[in-house]
C-alpha atoms as a PDB file:
ATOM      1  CA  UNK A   1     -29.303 -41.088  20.450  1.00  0.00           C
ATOM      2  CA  UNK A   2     -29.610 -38.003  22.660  1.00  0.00           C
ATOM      3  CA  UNK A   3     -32.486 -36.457  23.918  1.00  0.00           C
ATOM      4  CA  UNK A   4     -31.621 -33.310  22.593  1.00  0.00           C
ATOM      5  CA  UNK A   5     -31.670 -34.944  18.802  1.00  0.00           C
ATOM      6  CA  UNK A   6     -34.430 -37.134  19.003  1.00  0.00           C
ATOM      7  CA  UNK A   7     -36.311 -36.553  16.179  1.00  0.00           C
ATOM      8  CA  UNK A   8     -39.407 -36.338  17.527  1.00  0.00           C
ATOM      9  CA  UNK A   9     -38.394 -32.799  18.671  1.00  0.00           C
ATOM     10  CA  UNK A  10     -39.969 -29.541  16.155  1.00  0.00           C
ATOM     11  CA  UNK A  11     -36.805 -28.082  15.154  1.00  0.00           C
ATOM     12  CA  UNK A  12     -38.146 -26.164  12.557  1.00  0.00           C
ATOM     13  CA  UNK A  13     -41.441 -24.059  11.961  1.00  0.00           C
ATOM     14  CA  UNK A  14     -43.310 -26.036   9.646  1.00  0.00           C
ATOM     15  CA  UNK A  15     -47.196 -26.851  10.676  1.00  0.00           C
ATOM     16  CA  UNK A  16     -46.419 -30.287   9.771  1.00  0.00           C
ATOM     17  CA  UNK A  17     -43.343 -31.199  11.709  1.00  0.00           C
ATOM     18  CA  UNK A  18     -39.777 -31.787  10.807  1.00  0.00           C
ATOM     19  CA  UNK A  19     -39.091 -32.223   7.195  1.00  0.00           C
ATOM     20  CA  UNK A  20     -37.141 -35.827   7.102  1.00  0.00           C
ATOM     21  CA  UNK A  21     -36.031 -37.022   4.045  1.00  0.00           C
ATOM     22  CA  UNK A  22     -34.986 -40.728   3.594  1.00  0.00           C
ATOM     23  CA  UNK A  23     -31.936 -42.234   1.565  1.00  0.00           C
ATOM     24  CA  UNK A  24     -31.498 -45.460  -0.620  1.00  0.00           C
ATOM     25  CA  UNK A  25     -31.380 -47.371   2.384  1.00  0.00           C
ATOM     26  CA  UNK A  26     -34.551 -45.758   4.052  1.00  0.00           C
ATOM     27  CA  UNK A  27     -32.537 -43.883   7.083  1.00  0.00           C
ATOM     28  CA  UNK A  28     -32.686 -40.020   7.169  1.00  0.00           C
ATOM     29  CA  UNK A  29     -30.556 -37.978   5.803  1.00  0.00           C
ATOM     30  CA  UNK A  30     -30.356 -35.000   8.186  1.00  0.00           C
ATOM     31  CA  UNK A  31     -29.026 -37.872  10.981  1.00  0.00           C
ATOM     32  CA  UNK A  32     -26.221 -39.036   9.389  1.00  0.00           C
ATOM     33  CA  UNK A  33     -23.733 -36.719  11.374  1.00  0.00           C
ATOM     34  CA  UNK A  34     -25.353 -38.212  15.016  1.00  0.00           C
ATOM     35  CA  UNK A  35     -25.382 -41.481  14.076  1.00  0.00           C
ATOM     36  CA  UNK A  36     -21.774 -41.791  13.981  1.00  0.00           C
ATOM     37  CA  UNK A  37     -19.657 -43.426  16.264  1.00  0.00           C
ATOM     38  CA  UNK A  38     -18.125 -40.933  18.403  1.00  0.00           C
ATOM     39  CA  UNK A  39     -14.647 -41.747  17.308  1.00  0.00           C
ATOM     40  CA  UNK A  40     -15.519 -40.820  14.105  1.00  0.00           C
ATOM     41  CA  UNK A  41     -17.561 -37.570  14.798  1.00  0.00           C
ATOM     42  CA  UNK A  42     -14.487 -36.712  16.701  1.00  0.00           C
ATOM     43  CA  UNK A  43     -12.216 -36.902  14.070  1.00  0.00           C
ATOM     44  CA  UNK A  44     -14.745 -35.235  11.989  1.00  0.00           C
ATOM     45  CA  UNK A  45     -14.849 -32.265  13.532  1.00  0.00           C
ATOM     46  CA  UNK A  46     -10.890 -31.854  14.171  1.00  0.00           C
ATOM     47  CA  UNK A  47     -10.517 -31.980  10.848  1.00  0.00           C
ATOM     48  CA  UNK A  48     -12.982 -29.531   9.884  1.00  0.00           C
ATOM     49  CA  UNK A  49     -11.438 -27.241  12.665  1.00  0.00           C
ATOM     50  CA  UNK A  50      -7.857 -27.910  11.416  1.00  0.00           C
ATOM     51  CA  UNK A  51      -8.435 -27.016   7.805  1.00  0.00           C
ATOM     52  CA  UNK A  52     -10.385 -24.271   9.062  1.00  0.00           C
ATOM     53  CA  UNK A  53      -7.031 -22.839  11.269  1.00  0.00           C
ATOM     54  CA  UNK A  54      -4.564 -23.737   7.802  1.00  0.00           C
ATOM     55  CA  UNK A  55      -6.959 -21.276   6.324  1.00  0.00           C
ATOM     56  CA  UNK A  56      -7.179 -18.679   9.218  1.00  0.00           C
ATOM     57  CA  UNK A  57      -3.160 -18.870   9.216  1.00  0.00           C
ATOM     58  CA  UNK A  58      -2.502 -18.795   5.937  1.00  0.00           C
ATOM     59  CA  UNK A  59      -4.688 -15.770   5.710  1.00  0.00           C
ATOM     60  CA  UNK A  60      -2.943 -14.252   8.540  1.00  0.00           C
ATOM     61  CA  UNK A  61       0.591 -14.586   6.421  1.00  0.00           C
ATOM     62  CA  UNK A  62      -0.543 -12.885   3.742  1.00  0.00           C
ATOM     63  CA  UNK A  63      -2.130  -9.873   5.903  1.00  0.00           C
ATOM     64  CA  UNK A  64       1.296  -9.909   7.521  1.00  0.00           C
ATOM     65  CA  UNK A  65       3.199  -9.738   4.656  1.00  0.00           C
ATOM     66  CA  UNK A  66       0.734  -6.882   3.196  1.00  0.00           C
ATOM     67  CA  UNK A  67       0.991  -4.905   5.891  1.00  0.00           C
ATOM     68  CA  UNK A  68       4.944  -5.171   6.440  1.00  0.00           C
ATOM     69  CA  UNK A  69       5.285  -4.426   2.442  1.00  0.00           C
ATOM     70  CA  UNK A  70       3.034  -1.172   2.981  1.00  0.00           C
ATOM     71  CA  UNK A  71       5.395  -0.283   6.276  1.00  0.00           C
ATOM     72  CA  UNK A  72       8.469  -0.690   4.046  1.00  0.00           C
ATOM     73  CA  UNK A  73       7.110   1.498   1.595  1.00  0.00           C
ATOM     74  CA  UNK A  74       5.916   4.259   4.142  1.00  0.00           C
ATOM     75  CA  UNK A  75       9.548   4.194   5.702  1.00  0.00           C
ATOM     76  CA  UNK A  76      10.934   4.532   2.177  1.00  0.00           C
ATOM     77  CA  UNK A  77       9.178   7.562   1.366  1.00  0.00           C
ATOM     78  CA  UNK A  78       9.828   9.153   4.755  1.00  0.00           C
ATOM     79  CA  UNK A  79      13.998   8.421   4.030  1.00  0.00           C
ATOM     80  CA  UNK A  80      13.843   9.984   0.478  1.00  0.00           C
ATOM     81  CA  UNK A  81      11.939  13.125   2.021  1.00  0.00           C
ATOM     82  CA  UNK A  82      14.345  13.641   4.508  1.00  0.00           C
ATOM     83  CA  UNK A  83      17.013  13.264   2.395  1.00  0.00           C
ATOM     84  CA  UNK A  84      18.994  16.779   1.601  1.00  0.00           C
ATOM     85  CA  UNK A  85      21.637  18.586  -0.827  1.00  0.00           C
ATOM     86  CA  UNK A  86      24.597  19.233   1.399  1.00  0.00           C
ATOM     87  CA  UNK A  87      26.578  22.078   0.893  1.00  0.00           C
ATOM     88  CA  UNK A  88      29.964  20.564  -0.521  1.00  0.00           C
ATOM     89  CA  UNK A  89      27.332  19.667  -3.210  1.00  0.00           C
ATOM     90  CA  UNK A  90      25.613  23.499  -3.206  1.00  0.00           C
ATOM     91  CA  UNK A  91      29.648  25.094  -3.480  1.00  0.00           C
ATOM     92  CA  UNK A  92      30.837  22.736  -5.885  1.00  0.00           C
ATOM     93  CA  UNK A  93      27.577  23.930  -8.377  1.00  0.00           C
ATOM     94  CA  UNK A  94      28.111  27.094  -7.602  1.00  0.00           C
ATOM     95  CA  UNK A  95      31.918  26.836  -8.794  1.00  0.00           C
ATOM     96  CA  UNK A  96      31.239  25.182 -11.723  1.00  0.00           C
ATOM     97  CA  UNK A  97      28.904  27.862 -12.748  1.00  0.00           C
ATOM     98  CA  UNK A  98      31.559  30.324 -11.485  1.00  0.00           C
ATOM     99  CA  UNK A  99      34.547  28.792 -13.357  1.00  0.00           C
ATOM    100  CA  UNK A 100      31.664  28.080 -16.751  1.00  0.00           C
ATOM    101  CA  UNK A 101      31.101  31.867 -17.012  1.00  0.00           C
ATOM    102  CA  UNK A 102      34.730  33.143 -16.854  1.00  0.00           C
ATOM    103  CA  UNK A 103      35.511  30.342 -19.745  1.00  0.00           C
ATOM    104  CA  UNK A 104      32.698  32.313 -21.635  1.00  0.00           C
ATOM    105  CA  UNK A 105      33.441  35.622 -20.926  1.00  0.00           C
ATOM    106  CA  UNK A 106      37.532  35.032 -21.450  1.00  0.00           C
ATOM    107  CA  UNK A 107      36.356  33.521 -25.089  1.00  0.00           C
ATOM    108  CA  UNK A 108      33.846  35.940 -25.766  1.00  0.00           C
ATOM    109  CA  UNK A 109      35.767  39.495 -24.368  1.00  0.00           C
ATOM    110  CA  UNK A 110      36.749  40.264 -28.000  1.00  0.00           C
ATOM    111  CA  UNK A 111      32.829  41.656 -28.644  1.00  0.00           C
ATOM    112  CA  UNK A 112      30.998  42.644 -25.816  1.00  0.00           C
ATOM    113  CA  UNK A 113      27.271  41.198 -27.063  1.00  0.00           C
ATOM    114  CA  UNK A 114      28.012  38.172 -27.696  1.00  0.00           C
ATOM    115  CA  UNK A 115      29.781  37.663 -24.121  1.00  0.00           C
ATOM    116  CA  UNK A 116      26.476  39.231 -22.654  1.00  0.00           C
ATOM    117  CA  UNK A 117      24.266  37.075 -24.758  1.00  0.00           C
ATOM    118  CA  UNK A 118      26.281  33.952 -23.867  1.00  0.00           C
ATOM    119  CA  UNK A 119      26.840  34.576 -20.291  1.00  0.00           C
ATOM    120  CA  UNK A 120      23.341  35.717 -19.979  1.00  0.00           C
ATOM    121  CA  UNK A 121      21.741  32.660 -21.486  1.00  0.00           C
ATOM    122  CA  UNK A 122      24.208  29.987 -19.344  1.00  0.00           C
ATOM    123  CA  UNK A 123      23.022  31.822 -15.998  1.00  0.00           C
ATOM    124  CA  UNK A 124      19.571  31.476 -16.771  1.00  0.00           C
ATOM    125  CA  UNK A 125      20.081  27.809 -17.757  1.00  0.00           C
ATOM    126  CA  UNK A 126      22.251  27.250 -13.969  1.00  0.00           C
ATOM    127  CA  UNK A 127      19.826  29.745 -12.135  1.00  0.00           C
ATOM    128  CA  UNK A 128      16.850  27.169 -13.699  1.00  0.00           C
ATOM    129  CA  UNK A 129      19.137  24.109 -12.434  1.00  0.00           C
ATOM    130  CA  UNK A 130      19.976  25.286  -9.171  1.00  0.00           C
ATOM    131  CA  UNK A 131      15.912  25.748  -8.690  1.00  0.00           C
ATOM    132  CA  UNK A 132      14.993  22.547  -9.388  1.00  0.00           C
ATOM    133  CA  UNK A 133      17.659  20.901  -7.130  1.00  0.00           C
ATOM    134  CA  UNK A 134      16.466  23.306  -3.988  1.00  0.00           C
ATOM    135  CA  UNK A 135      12.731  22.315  -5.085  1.00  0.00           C
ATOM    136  CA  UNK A 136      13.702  18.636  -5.058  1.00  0.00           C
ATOM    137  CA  UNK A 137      16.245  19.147  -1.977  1.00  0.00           C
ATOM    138  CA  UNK A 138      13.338  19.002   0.978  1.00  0.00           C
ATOM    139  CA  UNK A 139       9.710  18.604  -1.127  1.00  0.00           C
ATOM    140  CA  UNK A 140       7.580  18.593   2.107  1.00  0.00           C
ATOM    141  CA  UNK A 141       8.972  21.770   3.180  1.00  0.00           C
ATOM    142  CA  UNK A 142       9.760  25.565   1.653  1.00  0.00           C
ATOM    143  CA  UNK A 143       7.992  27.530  -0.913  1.00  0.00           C
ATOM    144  CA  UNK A 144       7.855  25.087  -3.607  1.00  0.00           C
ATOM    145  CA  UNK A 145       6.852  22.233  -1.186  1.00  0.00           C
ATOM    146  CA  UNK A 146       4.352  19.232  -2.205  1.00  0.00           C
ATOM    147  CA  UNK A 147       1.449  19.991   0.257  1.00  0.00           C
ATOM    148  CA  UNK A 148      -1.356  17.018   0.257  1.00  0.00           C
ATOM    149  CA  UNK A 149      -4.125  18.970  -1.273  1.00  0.00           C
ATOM    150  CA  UNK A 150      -4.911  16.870  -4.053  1.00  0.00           C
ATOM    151  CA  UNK A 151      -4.996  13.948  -1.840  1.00  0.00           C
ATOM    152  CA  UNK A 152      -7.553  15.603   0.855  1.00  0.00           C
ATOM    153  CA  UNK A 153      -9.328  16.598  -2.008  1.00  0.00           C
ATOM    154  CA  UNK A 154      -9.701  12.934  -3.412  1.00  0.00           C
ATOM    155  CA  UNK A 155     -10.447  11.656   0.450  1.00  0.00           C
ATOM    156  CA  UNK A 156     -13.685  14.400   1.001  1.00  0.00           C
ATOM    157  CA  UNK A 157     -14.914  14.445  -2.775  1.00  0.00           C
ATOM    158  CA  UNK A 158     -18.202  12.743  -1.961  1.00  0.00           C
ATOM    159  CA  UNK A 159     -18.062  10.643  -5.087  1.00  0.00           C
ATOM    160  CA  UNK A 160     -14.985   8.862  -4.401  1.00  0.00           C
ATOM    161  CA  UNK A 161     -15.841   7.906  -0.723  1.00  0.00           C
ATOM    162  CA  UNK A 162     -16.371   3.894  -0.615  1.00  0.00           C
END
């Protein structure tokens, strides 16, 4: 055995020595692990470090995997905020408004109320339209833009904090 494990050392703080506590066959327990042949304490100890490394890598994969699903998600949301309404898009609304509101004033021009009732209440309804396309168009930026507020307001609200 080696002098560093004899038992005879005090390993532990009790007044009374080294706790030792026998088996069935009257050896102590606490020596099984130096008592082996090398070979075998060898082989012990690989395997302990090998299941130990499955575990480290495994554990690694699934950070990985984590980490490139939040990146995927972050690049996402950058490409659908830079995303825009181009202006074939802007001129073709704006004609089919056009061309909408001649079709009710030409069936309407027989009483002059109606026709400004009518005409009144579609350009409301595109005006309406053609706001929430420009608000959706670039959120991050303009008047009507989605500022993060709420979330630096979540983030320094002492009760949430972790």
């Amino acid at each position: 055995m080696h002098p560093r494990w004899d038992s005879s050392e005090n390993f532990f703080p009790f007044p009374e020595g080294q706790p030792t506590v026998t088996g069935t066959n009257g050896r102590k327990m606490n020596d099984w692990f130096h008592e082996l042949p090398v070979l075998w304490m060898a082989l012990l100890v690989f395997g302990i470090t090998y299941l130990l490394a499955l575990g480290i890598h495994a554990a690694q994969r699934e950070i990985i995997s984590a980490l490139e699903a939040a990146l995927d998600a972050r690049r996402q949301r950058i490409i659908v905020s830079l995303t825009e309404v181009n202006a074939v898009k802007w001129a073709c609304l704006y004609l089919q408004a056009l061309c909408a509101l001649l079709a009710i004033a030409f069936v309407h021009c027989d009483d002059r109320l109606s026709s400004l009732l009518a005409m009144g209440l579609f350009a409301t309804g595109v005006s309406a339209s053609v706001l929430l396309i420009a608000a959706h168009d670039r959120p991050f930026v303009g008047e009507v833009a989605v500022t993060p507020k709420p979330l630096l307001q979540i983030v320094s609200d002492p009760l949430t904090k972790r």
